[in-house]
Protein backbone atom coordinates (compact mmCIF):
# COMPACT_ATOMS: atom_id res chain seq x y z
CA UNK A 1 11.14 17.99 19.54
CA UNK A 2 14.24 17.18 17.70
CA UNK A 3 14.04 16.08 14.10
CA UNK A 4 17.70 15.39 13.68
CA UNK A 5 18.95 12.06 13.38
CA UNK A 6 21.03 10.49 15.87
CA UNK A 7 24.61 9.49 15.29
CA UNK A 8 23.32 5.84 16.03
CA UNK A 9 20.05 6.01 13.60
CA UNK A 10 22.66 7.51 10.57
CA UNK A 11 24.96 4.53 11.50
CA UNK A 12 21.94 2.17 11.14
CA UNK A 13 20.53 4.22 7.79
CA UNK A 14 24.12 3.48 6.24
CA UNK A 15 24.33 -0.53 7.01
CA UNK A 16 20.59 -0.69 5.73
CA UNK A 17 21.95 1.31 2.03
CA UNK A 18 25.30 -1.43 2.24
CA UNK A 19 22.69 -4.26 2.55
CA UNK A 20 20.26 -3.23 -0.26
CA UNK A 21 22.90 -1.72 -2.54
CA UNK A 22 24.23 -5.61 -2.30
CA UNK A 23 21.02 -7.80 -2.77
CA UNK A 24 18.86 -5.54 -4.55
CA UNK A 25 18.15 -7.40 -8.10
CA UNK A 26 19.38 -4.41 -10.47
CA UNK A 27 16.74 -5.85 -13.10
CA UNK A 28 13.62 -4.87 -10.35
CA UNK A 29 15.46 -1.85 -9.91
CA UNK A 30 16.12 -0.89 -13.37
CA UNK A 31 11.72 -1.92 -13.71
CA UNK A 32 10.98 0.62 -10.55
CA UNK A 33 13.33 3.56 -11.13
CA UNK A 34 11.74 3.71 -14.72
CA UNK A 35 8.03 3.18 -14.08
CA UNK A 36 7.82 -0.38 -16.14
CA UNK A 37 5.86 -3.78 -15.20
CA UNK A 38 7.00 -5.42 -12.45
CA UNK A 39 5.59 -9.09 -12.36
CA UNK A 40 4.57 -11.21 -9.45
CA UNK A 41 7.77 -13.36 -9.33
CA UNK A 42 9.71 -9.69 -9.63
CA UNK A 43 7.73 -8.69 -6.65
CA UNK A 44 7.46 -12.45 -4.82
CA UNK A 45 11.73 -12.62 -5.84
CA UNK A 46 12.68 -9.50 -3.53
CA UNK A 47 9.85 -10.65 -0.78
CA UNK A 48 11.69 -13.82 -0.45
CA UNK A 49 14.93 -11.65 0.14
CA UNK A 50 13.59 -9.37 2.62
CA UNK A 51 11.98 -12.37 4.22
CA UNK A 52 15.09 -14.77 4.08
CA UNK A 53 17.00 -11.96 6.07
CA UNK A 54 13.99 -11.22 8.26
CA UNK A 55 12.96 -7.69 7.10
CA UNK A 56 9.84 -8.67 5.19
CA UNK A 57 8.30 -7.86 8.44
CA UNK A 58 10.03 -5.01 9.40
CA UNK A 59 7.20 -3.36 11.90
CA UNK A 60 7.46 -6.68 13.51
CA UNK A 61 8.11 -6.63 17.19
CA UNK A 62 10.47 -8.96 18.18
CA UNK A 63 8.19 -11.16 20.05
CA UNK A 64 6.89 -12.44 16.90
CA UNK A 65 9.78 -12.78 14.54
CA UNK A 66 10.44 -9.03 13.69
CA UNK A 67 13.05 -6.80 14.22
CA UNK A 68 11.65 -4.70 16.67
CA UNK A 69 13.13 -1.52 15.17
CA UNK A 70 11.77 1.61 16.39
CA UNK A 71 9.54 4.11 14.25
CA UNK A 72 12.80 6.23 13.39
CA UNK A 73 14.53 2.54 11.96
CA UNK A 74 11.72 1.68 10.01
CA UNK A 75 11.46 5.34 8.64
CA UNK A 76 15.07 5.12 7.23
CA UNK A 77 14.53 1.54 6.05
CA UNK A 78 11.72 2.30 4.07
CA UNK A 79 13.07 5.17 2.79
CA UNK A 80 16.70 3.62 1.82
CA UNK A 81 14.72 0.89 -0.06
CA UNK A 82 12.82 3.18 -2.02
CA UNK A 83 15.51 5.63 -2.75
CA UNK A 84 17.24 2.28 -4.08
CA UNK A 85 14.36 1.44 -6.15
CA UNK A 86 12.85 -1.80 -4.83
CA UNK A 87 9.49 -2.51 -5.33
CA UNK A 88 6.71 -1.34 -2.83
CA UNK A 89 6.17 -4.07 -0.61
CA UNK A 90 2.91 -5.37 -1.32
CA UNK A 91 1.28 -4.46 2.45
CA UNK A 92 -1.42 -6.30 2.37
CA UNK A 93 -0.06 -9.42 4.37
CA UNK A 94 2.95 -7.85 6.84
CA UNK A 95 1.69 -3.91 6.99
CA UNK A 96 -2.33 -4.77 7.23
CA UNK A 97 -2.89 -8.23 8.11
CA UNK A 98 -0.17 -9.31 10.13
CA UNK A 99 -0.96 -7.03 13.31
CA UNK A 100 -4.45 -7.59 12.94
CA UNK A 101 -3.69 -11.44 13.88
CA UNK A 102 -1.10 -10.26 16.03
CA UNK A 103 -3.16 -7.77 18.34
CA UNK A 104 -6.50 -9.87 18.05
CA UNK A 105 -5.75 -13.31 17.10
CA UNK A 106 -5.43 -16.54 18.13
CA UNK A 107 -1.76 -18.37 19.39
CA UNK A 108 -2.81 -20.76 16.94
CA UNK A 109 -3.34 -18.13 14.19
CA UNK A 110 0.31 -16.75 15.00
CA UNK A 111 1.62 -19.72 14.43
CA UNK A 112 -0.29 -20.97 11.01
CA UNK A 113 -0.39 -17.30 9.28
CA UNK A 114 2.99 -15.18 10.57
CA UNK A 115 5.46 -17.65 9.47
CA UNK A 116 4.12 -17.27 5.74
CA UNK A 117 3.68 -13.93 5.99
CA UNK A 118 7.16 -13.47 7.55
CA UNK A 119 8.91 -15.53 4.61
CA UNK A 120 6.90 -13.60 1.57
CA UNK A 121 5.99 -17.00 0.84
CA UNK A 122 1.91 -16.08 0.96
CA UNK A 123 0.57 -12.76 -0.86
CA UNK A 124 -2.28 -11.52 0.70
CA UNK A 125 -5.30 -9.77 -0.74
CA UNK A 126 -7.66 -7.59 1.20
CA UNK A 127 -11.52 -8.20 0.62
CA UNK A 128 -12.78 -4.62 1.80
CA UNK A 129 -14.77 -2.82 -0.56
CA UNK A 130 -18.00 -3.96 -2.69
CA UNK A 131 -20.30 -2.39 -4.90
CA UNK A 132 -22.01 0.18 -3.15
CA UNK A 133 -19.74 0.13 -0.12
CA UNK A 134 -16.75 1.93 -0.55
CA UNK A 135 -15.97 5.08 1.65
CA UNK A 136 -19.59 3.79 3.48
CA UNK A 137 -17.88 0.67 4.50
CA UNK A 138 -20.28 -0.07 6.98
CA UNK A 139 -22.78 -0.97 4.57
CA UNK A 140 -21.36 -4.36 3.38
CA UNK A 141 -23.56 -6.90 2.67
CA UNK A 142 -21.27 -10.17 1.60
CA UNK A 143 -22.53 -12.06 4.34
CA UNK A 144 -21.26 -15.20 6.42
CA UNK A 145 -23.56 -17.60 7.97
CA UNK A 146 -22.55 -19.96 10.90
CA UNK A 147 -23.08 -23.33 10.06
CA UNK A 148 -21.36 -25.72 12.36
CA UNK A 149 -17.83 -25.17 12.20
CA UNK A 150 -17.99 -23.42 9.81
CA UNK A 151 -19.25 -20.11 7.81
CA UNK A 152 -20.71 -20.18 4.35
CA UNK A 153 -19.94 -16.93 2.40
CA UNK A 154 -21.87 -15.35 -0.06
CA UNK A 155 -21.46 -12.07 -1.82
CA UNK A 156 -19.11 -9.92 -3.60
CA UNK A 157 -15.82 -7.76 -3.12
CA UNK A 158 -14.38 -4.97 -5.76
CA UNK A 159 -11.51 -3.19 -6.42
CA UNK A 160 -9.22 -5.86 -4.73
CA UNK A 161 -6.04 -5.36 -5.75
CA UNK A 162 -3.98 -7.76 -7.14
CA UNK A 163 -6.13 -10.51 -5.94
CA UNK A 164 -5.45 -12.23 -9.01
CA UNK A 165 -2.29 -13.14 -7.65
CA UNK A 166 -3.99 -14.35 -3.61
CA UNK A 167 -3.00 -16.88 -2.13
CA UNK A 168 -5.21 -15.61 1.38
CA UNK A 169 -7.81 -13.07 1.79
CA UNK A 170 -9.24 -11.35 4.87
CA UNK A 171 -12.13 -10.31 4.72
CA UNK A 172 -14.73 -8.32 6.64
CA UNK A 173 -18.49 -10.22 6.41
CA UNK A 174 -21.58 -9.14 7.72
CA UNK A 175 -22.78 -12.00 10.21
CA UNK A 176 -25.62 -10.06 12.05
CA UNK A 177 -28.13 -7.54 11.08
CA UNK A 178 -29.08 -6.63 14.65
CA UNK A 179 -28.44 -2.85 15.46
CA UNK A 180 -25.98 -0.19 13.98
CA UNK A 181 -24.36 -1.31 10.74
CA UNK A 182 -21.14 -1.59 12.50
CA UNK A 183 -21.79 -3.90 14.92
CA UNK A 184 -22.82 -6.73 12.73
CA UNK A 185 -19.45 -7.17 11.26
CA UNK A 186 -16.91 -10.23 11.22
CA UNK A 187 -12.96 -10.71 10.36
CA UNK A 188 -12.54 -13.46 8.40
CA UNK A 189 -9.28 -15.20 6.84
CA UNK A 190 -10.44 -17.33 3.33
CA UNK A 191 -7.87 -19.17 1.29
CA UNK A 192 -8.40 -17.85 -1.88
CA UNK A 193 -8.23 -21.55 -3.61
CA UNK A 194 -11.55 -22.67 -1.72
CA UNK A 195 -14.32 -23.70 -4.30
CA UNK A 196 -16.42 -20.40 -5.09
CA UNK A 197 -14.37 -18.05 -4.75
CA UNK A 198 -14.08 -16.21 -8.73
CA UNK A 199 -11.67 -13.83 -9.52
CA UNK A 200 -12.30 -11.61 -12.38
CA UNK A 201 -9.95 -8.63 -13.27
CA UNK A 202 -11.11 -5.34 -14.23
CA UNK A 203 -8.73 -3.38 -16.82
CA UNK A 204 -8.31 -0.14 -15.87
CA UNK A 205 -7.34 3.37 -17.75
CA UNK A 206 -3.29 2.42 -17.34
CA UNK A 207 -4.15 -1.00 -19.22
CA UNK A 208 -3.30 -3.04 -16.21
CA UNK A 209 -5.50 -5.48 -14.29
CA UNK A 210 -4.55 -3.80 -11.09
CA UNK A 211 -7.54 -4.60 -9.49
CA UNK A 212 -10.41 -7.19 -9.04
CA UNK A 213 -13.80 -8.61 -8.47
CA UNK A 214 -13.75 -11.41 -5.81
CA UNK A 215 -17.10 -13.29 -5.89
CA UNK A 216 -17.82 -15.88 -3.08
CA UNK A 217 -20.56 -18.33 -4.01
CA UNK A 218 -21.54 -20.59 -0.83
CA UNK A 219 -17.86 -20.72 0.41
CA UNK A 220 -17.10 -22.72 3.10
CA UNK A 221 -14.67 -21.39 6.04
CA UNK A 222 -13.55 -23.02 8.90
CA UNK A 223 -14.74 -21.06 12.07
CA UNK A 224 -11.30 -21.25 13.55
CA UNK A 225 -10.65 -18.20 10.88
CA UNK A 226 -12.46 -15.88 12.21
CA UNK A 227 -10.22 -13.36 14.03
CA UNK A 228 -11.39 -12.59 17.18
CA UNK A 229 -14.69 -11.88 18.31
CA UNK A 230 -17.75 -12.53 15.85
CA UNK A 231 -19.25 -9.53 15.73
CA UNK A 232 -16.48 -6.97 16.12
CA UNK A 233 -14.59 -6.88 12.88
CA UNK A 234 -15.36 -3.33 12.91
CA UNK A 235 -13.29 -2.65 15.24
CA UNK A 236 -10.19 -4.49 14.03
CA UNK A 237 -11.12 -2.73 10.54
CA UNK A 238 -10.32 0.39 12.00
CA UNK A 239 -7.25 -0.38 13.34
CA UNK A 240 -6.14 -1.89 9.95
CA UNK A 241 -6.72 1.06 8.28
CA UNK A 242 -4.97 3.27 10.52
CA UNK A 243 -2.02 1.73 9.10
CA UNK A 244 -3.26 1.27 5.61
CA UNK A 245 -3.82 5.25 5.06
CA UNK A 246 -0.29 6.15 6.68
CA UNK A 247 0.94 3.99 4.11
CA UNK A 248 -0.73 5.05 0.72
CA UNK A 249 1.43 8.53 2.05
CA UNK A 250 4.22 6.96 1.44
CA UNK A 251 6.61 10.05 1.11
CA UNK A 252 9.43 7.79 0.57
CA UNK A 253 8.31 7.15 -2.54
CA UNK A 254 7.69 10.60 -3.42
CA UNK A 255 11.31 11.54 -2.76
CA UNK A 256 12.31 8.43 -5.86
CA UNK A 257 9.79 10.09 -8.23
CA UNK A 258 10.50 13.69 -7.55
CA UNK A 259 14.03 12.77 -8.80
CA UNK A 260 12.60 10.90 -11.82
CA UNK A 261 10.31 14.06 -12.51
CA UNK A 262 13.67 16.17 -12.69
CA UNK A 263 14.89 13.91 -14.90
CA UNK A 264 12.05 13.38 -17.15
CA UNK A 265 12.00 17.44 -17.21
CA UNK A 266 15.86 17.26 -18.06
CA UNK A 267 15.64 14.88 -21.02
CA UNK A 268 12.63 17.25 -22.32
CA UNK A 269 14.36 20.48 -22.01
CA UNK A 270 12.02 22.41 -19.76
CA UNK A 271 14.37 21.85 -16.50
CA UNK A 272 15.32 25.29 -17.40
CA UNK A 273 11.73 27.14 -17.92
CA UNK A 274 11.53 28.91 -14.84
CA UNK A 275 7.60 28.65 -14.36
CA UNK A 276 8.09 25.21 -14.69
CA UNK A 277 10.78 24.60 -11.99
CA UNK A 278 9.05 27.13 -9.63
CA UNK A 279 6.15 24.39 -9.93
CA UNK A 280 9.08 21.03 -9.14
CA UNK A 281 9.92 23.72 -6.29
CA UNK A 282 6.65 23.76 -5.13
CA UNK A 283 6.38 20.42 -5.24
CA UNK A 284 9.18 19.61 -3.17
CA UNK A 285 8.50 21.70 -0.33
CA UNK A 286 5.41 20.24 0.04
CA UNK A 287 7.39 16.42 0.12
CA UNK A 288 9.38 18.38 2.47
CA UNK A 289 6.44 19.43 4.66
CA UNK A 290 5.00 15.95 4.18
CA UNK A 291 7.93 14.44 5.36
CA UNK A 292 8.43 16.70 8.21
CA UNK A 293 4.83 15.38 9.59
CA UNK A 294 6.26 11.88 9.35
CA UNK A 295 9.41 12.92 11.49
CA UNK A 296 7.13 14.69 14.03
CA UNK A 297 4.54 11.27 14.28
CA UNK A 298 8.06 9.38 14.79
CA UNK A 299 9.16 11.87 17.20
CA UNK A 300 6.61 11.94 19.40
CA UNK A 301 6.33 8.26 19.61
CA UNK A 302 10.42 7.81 20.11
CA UNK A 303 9.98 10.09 23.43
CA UNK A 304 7.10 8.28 24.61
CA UNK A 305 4.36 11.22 23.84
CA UNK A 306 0.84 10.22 22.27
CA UNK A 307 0.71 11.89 19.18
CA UNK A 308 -2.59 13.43 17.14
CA UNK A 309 -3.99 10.60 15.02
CA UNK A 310 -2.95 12.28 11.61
CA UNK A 311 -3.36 9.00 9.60
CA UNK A 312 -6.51 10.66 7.35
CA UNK A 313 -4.17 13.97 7.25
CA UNK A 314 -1.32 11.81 5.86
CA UNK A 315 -3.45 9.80 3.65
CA UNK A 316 -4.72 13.36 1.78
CA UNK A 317 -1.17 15.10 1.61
CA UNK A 318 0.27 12.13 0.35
CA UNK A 319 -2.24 11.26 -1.71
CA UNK A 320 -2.54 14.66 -3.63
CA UNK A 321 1.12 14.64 -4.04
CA UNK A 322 1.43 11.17 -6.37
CA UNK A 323 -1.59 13.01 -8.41
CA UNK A 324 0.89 16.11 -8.72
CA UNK A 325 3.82 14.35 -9.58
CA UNK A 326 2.37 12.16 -12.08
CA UNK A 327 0.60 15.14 -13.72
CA UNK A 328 4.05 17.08 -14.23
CA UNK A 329 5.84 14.33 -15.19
CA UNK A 330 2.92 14.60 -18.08
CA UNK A 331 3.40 18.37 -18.99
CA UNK A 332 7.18 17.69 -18.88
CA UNK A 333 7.12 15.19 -21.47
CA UNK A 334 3.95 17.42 -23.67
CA UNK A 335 2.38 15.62 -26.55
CA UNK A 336 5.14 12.85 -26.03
CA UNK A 337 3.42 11.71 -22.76
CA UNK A 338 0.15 11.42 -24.20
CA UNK A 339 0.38 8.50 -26.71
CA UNK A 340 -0.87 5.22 -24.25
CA UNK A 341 1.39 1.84 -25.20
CA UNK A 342 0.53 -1.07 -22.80
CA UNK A 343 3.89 -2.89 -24.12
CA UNK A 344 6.59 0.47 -23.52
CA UNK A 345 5.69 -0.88 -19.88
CA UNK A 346 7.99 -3.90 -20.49
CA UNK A 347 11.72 -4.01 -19.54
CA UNK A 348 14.35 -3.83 -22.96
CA UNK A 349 11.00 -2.70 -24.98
CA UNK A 350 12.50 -1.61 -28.64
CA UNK A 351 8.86 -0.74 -29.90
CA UNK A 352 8.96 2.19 -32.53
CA UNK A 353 7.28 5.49 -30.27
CA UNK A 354 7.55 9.07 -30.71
CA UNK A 355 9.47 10.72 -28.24
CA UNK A 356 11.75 9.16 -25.77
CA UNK A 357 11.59 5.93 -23.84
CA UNK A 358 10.99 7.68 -20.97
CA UNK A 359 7.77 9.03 -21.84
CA UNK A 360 6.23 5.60 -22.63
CA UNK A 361 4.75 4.66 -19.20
CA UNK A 362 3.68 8.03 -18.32
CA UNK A 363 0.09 8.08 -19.45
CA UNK A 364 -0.36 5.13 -17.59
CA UNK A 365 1.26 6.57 -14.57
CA UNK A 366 -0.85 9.56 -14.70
CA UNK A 367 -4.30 7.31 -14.72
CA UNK A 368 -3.00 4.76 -12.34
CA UNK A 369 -2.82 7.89 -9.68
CA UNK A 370 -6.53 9.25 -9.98
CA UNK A 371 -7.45 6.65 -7.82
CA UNK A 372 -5.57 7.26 -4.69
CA UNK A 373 -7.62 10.33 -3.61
CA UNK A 374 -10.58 7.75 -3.43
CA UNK A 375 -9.18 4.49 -2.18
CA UNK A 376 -8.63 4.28 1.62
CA UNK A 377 -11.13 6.47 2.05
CA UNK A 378 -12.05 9.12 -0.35
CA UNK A 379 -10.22 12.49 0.92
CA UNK A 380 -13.68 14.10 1.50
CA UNK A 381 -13.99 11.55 4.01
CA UNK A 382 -11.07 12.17 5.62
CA UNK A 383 -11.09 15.33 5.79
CA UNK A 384 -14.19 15.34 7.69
CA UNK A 385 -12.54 13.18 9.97
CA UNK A 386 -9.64 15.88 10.41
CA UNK A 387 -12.04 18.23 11.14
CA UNK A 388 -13.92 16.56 13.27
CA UNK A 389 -10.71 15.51 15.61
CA UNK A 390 -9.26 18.90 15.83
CA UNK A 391 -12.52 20.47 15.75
CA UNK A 392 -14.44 18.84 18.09
């Protein structure tokens, strides 16, 4: 196993840094580097970018439209954009969605989903959890019934995020009751303008209305959006989430915010306190070690080996690190970081605060990441998983 890059993949890491460092808005870049609200048209404005030079769907193979990079390429593309400070890309429509159509769907859902996908023309929202069913996801009950051509949905979704900016949801419905839980469960594509659906945000502790309720009250969906079999959603589910958990990792973006944490401890003067930097040491070894799984799941793939399915192992290592991070940035900053101001989140904010600028958004930071040990699948969960794969 060789973790080195090649002389080819640092050629292609360097034209990817030319190309952002050029059509990278410096105002979203200015918003991400600094922790401060980044609107839909900030995050719709570098979609359409991405999209106009065909990158929005960068895991794309080329037969539909990507690039067909391999999974070194898309490692350094990911990571150059975040290092540069561009906004997540919101995953729901190219990382989750769009292979789920691919792999299981129609030619006629290729063609009248991928190309709005591909563009960042269409934000996606992803109807998963509900009251009740969360890391039990099997136990949905929004249901679908047949009727005709169509289903008629009924029921409710939570914690959808950002749904108050959907254009699309999929969805997974119960349409049968028949045997195990799993079995009785449908993929289904709703346009989030149909009459019934209700969005309702829920405020969280960061002040943000981050996520959502979706209600469905007798909404009508063509049949022709179910993707693939009725019936075996559960199955597509899974292979959604494989990709859904190696994302919330993301160790890309714990590289941009270890830097900002060193920074942030800078400013405050406690760079220098040993115990504290043994503890940003600590922290970046384990970025390091988190990173150095990524390279070995790339590795494997690039010489044609079937790797361990370490998606649940990613999701809790990368997971525990944004808690970590956010939490130091918050002893870095003391008493300063404590003070919660919804409008410091704003770019060219002039608000009168005690203590720096900088400290503003970090309360809301440090909320905002208690909540991605238990979306995804709650780490308890995965960890039995992990045990139960190596284990046996």
């Amino acid at each position: 196993m060789d973790l080195n890059f090649t002389a080819e993949e640092l050629a292609f890491r360097a034209g990817i840094r030319d190309w952002v460092a050029q059509n990278l808005p410096q105002d979203i870049s200015h918003k991400v580097h600094n922790a401060l609200r980044l609107s839909r048209q900030d995050h719709q404005r570098w979609a359409k970018i991405l999209g106009a030079k065909g990158w929005l769907g960068w895991n794309w193979p080329r037969s539909f439209g990507g690039p067909g990079w391999t999974a070194v390429e898309r490692h350094l593309f990911e990571e150059e954009l975040a290092l540069a400070g561009a906004p997540r890309v919101i995953p729901f429509g190219p990382v989750m969605v769009a292979p789920v159509i691919m792999a299981f769907g129609t030619p006629e859902q290729h063609q009248r989903f991928l190309p709005g996908i591909a563009s960042g023309e269409v934000w996606w929202s992803q109807g998963y959890s509900e009251p009740g069913s969360g890391s039990d996801l099997a136990s949905l009950k929004t249901r679908a019934e047949r009727v005709g051509d169509h289903y008629i949905v009924n029921g409710q979704k939570t914690w959808t995020t950002l749904a108050q900016h959907g254009d699309w949801i999929f969805c997974l419905v119960r349409t049968s009751s028949e045997g195990k839980p799993q079995t009785g469960i449908s993929f289904l594509l709703i346009d989030m303008k149909s009459p019934g659906v209700t969005v309702r945000p829920i405020v969280l502790l960061d002040g943000e209305p981050e996520v959502n309720e979706v209600w469905f009250d007798h909404v009508k969906v063509p049949a022709e959006n179910l993707v693939g079999e009725e019936n075996k959603g559960w199955t597509y589910a899974k292979y959604l989430l494989a990709h859904e958990r190696t994302n919330i990792a993301d160790v890309n973006r714990a590289k941009r915010e270890l830097e900002r944490l060193k920074r942030i401890a800078k400013a405050e003067g406690v760079y220098e306190d040993l115990r504290f930097r043994d503890q940003i040491a600590q922290l970046e070894v384990d970025i390091v070690a988190l990173e150095m799984m990524v390279l070995r799941v790339l590795s494997a793939e690039k010489s044609g080996k079937q790797s361990l399915d370490v998606a649940g192992l990613l999701k809790i290592r990368g997971s525990e690190i944004q808690q970590r991070y956010s939490e130091l940035m918050m002893l870095a900053a003391g008493p300063y970081a404590t003070p919660f101001m919804s409008d410091a989140m704003e770019a060219g904010w002039q608000g009168d605060a005690v203590g720096a600028a900088h400290c503003a958004p970090l309360a809301g930071t440090y909320f905002n990441m208690r909540k991605t040990t238990i979306y995804g699948g709650s780490n308890e969960v995965q960890r039995n998983i992990v045990a139960q794969t190596v284990l046996g």
